[in-house]
Protein backbone atom coordinates (compact mmCIF):
# COMPACT_ATOMS: atom_id res chain seq x y z
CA UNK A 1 -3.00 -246.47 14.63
CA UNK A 2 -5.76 -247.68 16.66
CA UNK A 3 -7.54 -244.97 19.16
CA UNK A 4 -8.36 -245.94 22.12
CA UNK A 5 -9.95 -244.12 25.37
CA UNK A 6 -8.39 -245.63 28.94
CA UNK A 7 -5.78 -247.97 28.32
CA UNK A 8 -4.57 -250.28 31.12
CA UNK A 9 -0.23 -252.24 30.55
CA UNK A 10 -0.63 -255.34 32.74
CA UNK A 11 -2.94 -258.04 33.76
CA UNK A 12 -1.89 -258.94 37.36
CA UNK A 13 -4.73 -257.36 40.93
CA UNK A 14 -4.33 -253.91 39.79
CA UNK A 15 -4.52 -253.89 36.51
CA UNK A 16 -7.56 -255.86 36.77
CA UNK A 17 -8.97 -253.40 39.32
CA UNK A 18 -8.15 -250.44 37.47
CA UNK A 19 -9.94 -251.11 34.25
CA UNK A 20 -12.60 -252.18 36.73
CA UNK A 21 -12.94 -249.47 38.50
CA UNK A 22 -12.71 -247.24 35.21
CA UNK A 23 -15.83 -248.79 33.58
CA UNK A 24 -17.74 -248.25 36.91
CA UNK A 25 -16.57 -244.40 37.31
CA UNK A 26 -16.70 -243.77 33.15
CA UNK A 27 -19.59 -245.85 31.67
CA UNK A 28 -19.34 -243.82 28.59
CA UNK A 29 -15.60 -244.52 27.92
CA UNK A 30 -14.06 -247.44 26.79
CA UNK A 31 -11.48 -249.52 28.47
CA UNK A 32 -8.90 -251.61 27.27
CA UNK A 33 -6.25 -253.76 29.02
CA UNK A 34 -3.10 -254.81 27.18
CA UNK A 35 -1.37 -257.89 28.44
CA UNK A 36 0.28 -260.88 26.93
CA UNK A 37 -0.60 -263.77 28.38
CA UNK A 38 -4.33 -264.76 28.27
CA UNK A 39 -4.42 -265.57 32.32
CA UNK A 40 -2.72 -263.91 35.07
CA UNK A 41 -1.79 -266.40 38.67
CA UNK A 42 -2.96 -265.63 42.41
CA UNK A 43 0.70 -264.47 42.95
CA UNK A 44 0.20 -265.08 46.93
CA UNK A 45 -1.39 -268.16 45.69
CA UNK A 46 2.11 -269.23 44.00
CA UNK A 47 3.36 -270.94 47.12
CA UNK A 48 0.86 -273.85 47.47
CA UNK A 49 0.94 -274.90 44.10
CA UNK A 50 4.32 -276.98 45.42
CA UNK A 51 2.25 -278.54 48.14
CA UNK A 52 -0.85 -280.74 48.87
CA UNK A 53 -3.69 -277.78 48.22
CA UNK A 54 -3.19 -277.06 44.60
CA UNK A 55 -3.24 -279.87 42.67
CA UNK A 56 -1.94 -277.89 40.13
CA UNK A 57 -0.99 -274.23 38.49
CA UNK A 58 -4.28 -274.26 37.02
CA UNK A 59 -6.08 -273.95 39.99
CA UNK A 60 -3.91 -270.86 40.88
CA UNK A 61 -5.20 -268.88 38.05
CA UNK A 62 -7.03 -265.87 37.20
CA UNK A 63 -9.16 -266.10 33.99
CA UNK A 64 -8.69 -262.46 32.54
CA UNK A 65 -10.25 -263.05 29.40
CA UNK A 66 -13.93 -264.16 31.60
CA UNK A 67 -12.95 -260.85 33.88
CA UNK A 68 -12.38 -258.42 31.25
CA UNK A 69 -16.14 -259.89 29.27
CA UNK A 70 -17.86 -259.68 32.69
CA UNK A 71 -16.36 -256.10 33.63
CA UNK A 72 -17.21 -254.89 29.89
CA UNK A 73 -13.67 -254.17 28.92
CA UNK A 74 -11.37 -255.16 26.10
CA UNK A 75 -8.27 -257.57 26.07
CA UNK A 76 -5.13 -257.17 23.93
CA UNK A 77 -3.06 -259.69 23.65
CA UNK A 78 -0.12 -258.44 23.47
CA UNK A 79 3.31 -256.83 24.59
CA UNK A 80 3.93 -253.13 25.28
CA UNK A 81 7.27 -251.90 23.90
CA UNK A 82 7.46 -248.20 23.93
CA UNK A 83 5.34 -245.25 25.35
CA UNK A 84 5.31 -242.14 23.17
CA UNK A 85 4.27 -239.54 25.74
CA UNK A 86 3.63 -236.53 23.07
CA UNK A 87 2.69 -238.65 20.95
CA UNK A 88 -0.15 -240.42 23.29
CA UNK A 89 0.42 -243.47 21.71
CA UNK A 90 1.77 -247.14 22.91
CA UNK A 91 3.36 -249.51 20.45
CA UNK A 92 3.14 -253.04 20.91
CA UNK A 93 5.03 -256.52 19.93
CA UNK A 94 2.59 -257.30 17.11
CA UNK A 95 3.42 -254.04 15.69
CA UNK A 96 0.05 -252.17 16.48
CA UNK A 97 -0.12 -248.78 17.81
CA UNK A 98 -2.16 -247.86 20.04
CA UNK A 99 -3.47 -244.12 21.15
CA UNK A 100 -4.80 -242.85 24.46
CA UNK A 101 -6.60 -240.31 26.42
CA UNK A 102 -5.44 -242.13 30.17
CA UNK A 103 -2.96 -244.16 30.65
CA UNK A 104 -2.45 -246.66 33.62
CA UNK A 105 0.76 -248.78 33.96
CA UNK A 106 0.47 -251.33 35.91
CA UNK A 107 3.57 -253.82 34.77
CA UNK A 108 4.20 -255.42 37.93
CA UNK A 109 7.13 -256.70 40.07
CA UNK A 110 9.39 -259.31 38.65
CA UNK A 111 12.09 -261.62 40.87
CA UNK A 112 15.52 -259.86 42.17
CA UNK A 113 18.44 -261.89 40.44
CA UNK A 114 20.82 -261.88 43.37
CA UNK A 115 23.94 -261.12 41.16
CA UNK A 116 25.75 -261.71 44.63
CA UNK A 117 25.62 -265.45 44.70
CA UNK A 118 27.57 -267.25 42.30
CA UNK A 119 25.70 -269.77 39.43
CA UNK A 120 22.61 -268.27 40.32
CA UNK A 121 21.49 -269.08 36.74
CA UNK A 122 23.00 -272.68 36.69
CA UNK A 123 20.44 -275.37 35.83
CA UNK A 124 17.97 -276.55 38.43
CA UNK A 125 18.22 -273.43 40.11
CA UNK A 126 15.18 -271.28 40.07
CA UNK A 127 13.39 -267.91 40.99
CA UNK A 128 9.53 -267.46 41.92
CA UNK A 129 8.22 -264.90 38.76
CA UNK A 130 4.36 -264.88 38.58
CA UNK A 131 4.74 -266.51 35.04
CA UNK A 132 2.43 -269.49 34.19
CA UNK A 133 4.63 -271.34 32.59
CA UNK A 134 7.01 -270.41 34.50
CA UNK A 135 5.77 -272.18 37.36
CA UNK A 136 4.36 -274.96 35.92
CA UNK A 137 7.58 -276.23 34.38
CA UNK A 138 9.08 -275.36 38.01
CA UNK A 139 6.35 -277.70 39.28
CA UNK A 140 6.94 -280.51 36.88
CA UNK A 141 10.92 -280.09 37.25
CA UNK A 142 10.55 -280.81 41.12
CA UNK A 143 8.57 -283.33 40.91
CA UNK A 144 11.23 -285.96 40.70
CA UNK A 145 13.37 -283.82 43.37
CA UNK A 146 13.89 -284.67 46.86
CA UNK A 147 16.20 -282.12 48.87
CA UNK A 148 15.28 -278.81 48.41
CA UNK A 149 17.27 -275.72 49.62
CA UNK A 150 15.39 -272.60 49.76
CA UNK A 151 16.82 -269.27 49.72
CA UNK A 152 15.09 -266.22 51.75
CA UNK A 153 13.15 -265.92 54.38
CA UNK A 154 9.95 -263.75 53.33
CA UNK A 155 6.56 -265.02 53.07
CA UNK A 156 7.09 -266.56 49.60
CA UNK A 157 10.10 -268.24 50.54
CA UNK A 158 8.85 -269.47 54.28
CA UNK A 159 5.64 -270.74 52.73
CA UNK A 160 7.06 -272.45 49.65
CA UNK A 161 9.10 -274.29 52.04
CA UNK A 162 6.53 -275.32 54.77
CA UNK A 163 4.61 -276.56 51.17
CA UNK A 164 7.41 -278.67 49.86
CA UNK A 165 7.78 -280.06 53.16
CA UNK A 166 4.14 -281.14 53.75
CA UNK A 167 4.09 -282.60 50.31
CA UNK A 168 7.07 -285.11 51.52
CA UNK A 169 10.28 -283.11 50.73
CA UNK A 170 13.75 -282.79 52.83
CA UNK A 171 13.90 -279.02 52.90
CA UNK A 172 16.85 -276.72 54.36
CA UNK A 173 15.69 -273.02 54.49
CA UNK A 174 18.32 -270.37 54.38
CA UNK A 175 18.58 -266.40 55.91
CA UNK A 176 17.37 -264.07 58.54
CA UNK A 177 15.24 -264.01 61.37
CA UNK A 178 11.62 -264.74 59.93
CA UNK A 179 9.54 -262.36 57.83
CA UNK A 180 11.77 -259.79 59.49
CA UNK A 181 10.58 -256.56 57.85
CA UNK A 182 6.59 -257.27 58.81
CA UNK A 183 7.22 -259.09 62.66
CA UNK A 184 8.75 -258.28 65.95
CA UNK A 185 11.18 -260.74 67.32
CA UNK A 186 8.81 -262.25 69.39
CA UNK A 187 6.25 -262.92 66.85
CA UNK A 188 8.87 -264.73 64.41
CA UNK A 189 10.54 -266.97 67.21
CA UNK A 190 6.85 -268.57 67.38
CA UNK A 191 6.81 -268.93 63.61
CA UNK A 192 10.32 -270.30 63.97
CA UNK A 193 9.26 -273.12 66.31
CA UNK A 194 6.27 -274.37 64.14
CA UNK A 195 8.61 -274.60 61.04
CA UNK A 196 11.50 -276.35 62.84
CA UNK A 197 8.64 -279.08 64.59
CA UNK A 198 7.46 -279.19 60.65
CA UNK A 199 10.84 -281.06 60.52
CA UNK A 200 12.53 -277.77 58.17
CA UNK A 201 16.32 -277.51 58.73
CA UNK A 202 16.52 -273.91 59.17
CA UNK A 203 19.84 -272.29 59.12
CA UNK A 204 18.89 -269.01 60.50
CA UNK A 205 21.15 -265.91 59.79
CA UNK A 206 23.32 -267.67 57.07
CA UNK A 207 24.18 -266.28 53.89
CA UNK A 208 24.43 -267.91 50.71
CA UNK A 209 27.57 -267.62 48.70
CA UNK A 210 27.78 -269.96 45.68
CA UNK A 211 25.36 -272.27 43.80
CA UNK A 212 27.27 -275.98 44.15
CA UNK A 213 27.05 -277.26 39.89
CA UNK A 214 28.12 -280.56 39.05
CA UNK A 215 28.21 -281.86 35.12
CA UNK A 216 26.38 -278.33 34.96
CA UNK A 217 23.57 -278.61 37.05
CA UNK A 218 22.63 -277.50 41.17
CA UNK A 219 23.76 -280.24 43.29
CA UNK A 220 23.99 -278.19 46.58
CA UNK A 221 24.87 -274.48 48.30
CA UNK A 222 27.88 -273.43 49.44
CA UNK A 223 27.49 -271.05 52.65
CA UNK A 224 29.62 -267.87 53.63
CA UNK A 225 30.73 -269.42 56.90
CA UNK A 226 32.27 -272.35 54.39
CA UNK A 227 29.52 -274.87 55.16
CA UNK A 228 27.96 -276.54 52.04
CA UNK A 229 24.36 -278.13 51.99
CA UNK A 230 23.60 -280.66 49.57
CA UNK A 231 20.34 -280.35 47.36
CA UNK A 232 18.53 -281.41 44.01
CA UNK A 233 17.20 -278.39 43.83
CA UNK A 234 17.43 -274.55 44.93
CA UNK A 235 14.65 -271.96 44.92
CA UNK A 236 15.87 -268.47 45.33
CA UNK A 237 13.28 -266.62 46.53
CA UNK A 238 14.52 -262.96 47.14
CA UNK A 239 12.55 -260.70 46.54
CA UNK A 240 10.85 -258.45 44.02
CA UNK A 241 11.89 -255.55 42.25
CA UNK A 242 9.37 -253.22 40.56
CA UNK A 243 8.92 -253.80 36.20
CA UNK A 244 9.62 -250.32 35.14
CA UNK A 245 11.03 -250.71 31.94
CA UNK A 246 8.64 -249.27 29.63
CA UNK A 247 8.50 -246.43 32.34
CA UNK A 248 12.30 -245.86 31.99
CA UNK A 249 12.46 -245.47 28.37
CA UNK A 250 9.56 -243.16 28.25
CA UNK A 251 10.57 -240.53 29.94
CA UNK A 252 8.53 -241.04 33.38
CA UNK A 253 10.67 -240.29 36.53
CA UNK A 254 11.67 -243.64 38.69
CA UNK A 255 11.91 -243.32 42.58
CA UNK A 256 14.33 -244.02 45.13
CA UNK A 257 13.49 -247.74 45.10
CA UNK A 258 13.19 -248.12 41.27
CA UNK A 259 9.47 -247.59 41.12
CA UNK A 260 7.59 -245.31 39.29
CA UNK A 261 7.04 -242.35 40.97
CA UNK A 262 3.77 -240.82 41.43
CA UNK A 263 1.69 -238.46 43.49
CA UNK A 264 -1.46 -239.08 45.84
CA UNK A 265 -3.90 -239.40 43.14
CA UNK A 266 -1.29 -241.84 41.61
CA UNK A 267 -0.15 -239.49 39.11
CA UNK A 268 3.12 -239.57 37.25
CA UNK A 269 5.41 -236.61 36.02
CA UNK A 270 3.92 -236.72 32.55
CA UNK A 271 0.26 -236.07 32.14
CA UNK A 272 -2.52 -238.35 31.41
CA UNK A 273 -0.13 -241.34 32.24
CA UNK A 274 -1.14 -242.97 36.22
CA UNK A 275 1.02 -246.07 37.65
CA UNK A 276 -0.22 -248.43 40.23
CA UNK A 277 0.35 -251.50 41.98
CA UNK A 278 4.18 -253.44 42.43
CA UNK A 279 5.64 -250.99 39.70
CA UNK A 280 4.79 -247.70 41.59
CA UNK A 281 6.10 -246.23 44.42
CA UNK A 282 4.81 -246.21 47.85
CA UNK A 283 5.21 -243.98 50.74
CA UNK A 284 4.91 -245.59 54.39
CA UNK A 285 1.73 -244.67 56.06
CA UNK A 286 3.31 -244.15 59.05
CA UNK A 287 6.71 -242.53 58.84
CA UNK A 288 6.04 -241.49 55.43
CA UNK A 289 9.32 -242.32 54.16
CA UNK A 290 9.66 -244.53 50.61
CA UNK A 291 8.75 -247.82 51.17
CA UNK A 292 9.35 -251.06 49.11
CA UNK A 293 6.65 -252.96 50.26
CA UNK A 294 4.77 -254.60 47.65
CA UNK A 295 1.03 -255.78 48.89
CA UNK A 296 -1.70 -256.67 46.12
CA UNK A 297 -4.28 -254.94 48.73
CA UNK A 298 -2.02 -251.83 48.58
CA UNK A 299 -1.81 -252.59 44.56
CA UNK A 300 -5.85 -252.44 44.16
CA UNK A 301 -6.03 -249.51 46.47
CA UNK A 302 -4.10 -247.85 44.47
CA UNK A 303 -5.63 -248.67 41.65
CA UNK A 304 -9.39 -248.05 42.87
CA UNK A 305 -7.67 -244.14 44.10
CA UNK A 306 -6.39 -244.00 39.82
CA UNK A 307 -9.66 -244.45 38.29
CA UNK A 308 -11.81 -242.39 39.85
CA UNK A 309 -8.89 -239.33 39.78
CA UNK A 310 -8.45 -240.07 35.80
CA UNK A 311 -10.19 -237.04 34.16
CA UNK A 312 -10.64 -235.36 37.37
CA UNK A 313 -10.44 -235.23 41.33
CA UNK A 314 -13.21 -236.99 42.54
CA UNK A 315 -11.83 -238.96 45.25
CA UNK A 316 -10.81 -235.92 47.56
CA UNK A 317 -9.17 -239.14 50.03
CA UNK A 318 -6.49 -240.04 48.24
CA UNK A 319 -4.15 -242.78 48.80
CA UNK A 320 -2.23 -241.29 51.67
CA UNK A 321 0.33 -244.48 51.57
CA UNK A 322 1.09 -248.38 52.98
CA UNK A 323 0.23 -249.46 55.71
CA UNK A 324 2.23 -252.78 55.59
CA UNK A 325 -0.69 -255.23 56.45
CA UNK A 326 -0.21 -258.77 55.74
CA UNK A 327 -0.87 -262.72 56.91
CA UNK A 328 0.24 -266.26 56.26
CA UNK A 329 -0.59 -269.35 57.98
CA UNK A 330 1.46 -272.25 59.05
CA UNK A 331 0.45 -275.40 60.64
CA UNK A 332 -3.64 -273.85 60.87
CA UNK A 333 -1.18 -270.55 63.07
CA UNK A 334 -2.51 -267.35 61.36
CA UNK A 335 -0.03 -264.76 61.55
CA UNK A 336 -0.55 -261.21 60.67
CA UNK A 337 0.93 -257.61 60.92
CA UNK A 338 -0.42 -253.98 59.96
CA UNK A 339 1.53 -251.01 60.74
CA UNK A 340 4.93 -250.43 62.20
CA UNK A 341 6.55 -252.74 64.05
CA UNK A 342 8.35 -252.42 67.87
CA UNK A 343 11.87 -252.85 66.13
CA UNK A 344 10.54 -249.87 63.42
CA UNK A 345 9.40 -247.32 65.74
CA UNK A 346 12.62 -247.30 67.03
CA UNK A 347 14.67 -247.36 64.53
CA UNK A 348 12.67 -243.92 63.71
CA UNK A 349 12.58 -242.92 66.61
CA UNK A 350 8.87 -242.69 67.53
CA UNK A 351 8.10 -242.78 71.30
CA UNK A 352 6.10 -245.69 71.53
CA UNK A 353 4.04 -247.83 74.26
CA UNK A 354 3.12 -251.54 73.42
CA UNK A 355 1.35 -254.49 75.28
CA UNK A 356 1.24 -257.94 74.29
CA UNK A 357 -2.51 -259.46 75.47
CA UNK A 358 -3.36 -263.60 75.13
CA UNK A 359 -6.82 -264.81 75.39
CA UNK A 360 -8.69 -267.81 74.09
CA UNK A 361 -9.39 -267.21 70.44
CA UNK A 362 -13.10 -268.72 71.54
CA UNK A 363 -16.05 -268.56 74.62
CA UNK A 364 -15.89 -271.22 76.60
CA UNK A 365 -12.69 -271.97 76.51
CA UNK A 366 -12.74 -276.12 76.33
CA UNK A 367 -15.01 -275.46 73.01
CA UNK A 368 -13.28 -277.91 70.70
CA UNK A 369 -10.75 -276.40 67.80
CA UNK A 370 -10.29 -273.55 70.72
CA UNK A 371 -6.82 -271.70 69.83
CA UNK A 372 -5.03 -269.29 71.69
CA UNK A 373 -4.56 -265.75 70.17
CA UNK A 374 -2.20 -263.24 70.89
CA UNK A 375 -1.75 -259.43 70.00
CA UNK A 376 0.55 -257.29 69.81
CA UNK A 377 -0.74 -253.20 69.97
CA UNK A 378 1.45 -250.22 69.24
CA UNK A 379 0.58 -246.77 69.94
CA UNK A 380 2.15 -243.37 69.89
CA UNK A 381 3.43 -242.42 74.03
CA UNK A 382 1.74 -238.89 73.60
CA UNK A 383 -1.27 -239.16 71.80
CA UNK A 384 -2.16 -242.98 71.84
CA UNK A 385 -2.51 -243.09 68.23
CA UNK A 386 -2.44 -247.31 67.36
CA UNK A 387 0.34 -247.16 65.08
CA UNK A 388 1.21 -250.94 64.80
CA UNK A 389 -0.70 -254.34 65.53
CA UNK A 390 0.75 -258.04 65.50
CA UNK A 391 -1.49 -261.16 66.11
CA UNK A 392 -0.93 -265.25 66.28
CA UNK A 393 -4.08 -267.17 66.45
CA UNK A 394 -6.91 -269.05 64.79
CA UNK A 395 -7.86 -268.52 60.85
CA UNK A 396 -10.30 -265.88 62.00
CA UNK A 397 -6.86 -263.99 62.89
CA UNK A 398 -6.75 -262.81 59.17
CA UNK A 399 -9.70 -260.83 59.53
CA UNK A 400 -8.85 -259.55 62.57
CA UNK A 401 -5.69 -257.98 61.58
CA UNK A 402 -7.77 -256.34 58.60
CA UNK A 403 -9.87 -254.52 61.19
CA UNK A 404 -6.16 -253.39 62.93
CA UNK A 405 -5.66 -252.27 59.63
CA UNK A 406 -8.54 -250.12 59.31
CA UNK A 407 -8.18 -248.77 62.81
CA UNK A 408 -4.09 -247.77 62.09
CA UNK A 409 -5.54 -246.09 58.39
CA UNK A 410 -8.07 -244.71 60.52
CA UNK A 411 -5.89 -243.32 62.95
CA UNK A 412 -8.31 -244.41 65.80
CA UNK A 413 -6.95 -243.55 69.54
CA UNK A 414 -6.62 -246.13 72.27
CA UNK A 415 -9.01 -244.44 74.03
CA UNK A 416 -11.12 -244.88 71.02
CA UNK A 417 -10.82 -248.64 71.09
CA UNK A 418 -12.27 -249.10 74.95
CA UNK A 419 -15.12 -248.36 73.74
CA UNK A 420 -15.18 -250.06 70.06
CA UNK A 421 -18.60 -252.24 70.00
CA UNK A 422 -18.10 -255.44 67.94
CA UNK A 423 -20.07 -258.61 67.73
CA UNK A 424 -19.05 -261.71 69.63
CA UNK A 425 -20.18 -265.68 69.12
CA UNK A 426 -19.12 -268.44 71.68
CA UNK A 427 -18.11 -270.22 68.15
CA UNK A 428 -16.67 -267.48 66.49
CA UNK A 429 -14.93 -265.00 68.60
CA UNK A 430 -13.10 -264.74 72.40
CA UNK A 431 -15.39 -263.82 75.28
CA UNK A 432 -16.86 -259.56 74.89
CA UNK A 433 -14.87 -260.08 78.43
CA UNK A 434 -11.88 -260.28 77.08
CA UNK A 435 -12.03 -259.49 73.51
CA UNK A 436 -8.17 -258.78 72.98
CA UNK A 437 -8.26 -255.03 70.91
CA UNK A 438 -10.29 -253.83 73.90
CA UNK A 439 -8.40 -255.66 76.65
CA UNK A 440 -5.01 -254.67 75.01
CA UNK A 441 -6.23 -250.36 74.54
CA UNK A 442 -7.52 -250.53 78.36
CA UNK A 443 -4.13 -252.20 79.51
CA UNK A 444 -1.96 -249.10 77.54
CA UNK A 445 -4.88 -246.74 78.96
CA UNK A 446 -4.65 -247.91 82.56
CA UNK A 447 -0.34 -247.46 81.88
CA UNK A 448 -1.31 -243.23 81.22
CA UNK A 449 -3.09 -243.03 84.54
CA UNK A 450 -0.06 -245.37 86.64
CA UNK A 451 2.13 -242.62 84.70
C-alpha cells in the first residue's frame, strides 16, 4: 500500500483544476492525480479536429504530464478499479493500492449509446468519447469518406457537422430544433439559416431508426417516417452520460440523472470522498431543480469550490449551482446563452418579461468587419431579477455572454444594469449610446412605468 495525502481519479478540466487548486490552498500536502492516459483532449475542442483548424488531434491536446510538473503534483498512470471507503484506500489496474486522506472523483462523462437505434455498433458508425485514440482513428477512418450523416443536434453534433462540411464533405444532419435545451426559437432559426446556406442538408425534427449495414458496414440511415439517407459514414453524437462507475460500486449515492450526488461544498454521502465536474450532479441555478447540463466552466467551478472545502469550510460561497452558460460560432456568428431560456421560464412557470435589442456590434457603424449583435434579456415580472440572456453577434459576443453570466450568478436587477459603467472602443464595442445590456434593462424598465 502506498499512502498518499489528496488524491485526484481523472485527468480531464476538473481534475486538472482540482489538484490545482489543492496545491495552492494546501502547500504542505501532497497531491496526486491518477489517470491513464498520459494526455487528456480540449473536449469542446473535439469538433474542429474534423475540419480545416486542427490539422490534427495533436493540436487538441492537453499535456498533463507538463501540467501536473508545473502545478507541483504527481501523475499515476493508471486505472482506478475499486474505492474502499473504510478502508481509505483506491486500488488500481497495475495492482497498486493506494491510501487517502481526500478524495476527489472526477471520472468524467462518456458518450450515450442510443440502444434505441438499431446497428448502432455496426462498423463505420461512431460516437464522439474524449479518447485520443479514439478520435484520431475516427479522423483517419473519415478521411477517405465523403457523405456523412450526423446524428443530434447539440453543440458537438452541429459543430462537427459545419467542420466536415467546410473541410469539403456532403453532410446530412439529423434531429430537433437547434441546440434546443440552451436557445429560444428565435435564436436557433438564425443558426438554422447559416447552416443550411453552409450547404448542410438538415432534416430538422426527424428521428433516426436503424443504422443501413451492407457486407457489415454503415452504408446509410434509415428514418422513422421510412425515408433512408445514404452515407459512408455516421457520427452519433447524443449526448453524454456521467462515468460513475467506480462511484456505484463503492457505495457513494448516484442522483436522479446518474451523477454522483453531492452537496454545496461538493461533498458526497461518504466522508473525505468530493466529486466534481461531468460525473457529479448539478442543481439549476435558477429553478434549482437537477440539471444534466454538463459545462467544463461549471466542471472547474466546481472543482475550485472542492479544494478549498477539503479539510475544512473556507469558501463560505459555495457552489450554489449551473447556470447553463455556453457559445459556439458558425460562419464568424457567435452564439451564446446563460441562464434560463423564454421556452424554460415557462415551462416552470416563472412570470417573466423579455426584450430582444439589435445594435451594431461596433461605433461608427460603416467601420469595416462591423456585425450586427442581438440580445436577448430575461428578467423576473416582479422583481426584475435578469434571469436569462441570449446573444448573436461578433467573436467579442463570447465575452459578452460571460459578463450575462456573471450578472444572472450575481443576481443583478434591471434597474441595476441602467446604470452598469463599462468601457467602450469605436473598434471594439457598440456605441456607450446604445450599448445593448443597458439599452435592453432601460427598455424592460421603461415597460414597469407603461404598466
Amino acid at each position: 500500500m502506498i499512502k498518499k495525502e489528496i488524491l485526484v481519479i481523472g485527468g480531464g478540466p476538473s481534475a486538472m483544476v482540482a489538484a490545482g487548486g489543492c496545491r495552492m490552498f494546501y502547500p504542505n500536502k501532497s497531491v496526486s492525480v491518477i489517470k491513464k492516459d498520459a494526455d487528456s483532449m480540449v473536449p469542446c475542442g473535439i469538433p474542429y479536429v474534423f475540419g480545416t483548424m486542427l490539422n490534427s488531434v495533436e493540436d487538441d491536446m492537453i499535456p498533463c504530464g507538463d501540467m501536473a510538473a508545473k502545478m507541483g503534483t504527481e501523475l499515476i498512470h493508471d486505472k482506478a478499479l475499486h474505492i474502499d471507503s473504510e478502508a481509505k484506500t483506491v486500488m488500481c489496474e497495475s495492482g497498486e493500492v493506494y491510501a487517502y486522506e481526500k478524495l476527489i472523483i472526477a471520472t468524467g462523462s462518456t458518450p450515450k449509446v442510443p440502444t434505441k437505434i438499431q446497428n448502432h455498433d455496426a462498423k463505420g458508425v461512431y460516437g464522439v468519447p474524449k479518447s485520443p485514440d479514439y478520435i484520431r482513428k475516427m479522423h483517419d477512418e473519415l478521411q477517405d469518406k465523403q457523405r456523412v450523416v450526423v446524428v443530434g443536434t447539440g453543440f458537438i453534433g452541429v459543430e462537427i457537422a459545419d467542420e466536415l462540411k467546410d473541410s469539403g464533405k456532403d453532410v446530412t444532419l439529423i434531429g430537433p430544433r437547434l441546440l434546443k435545451s440552451s436557445f429560444d426559437e428565435v435564436v436557433s432559426s438564425y443558426m438554422e439559416n447559416i447552416i443550411i446556406q453552409n450547404g448542410i442538408e438538415y432534416l430538422k425534427g426527424q428521428r433516426t431508426e436503424s443504422i443501413l449495414v451492407e457486407d457489415g458496414v454503415a452504408c446509410g440511415v434509415k428514418l422513422q417516417s421510412g425515408d433512408e439517407i445514404k452515407a459512408d459514414a455516421v457520427i452519433l453524437a447524443t449526448g453524454y452520460a456521467p462515468r460513475v462507475d467506480l462511484a456505484k460500486t463503492s457505495g457513494i449515492h448516484i442522483g436522479e440523472f446518474g451523477a454522483i450526488r453531492v452537496d454545496e461544498y461538493m461533498r458526497t454521502n461518504i466522508a473525505d470522498i468530493f466529486a466534481v465536474g461531468d460525473c457529479a450532479e448539478k442543481r439549476d441555478f435558477i429553478t434549482r431543480r437537477v440539471s444534466p447540463v454538463m459545462l467544463a466552466s461549471t466542471a472547474t467551478a466546481e472543482a475550485r469550490v472542492a479544494a478549498a472545502n477539503l479539510y475544512s469550510i473556507n469558501l463560505v460561497k459555495s457552489f450554489k449551482g449551473t447556470i447553463g452558460i455556453f457559445s459556439t460560432v458558425m460562419n464568424n456568428q457567435a452564439f451564446g446563452s446563460a441562464g434560463v431560456t423564454e421556452e424554460q421560464a415557462k415551462k416552470e412557470g416563472i412570470e417573466y418579461i423579455s426584450t430582444v435589442v439589435k445594435v451594431a456590434g461596433k461605433h461608427p457603424a460603416a467601420l469595416p468587419n462591423t456585425q450586427e449583435q442581438a440580445i436577448k434579456l430575461i428578467a423576473t415580472k416582479k422583481a426584475g431579477i435578469v434571469i436569462g440572456a441570449q446573444i448573436v453577434g461578433g467573436l467579442d459576443a463570447g465575452e459578452m455572454i460571460n459578463m450575462l453570466g456573471a450578472i444572472i450568478e450575481g443576481r443583478y436587477t434591471i434597474f441595476d444594469l441602467i446604470g452598469l459603467q463599462v468601457a467602450t472602443h469605436p473598434l471594439l464595442t457598440s456605441a456607450p449610446t446604445t450599448y445593448p445590456v443597458m439599452q435592453a434593462a432601460q427598455m424592460l424598465v421603461a415597460g414597469y412605468f407603461r404598466d
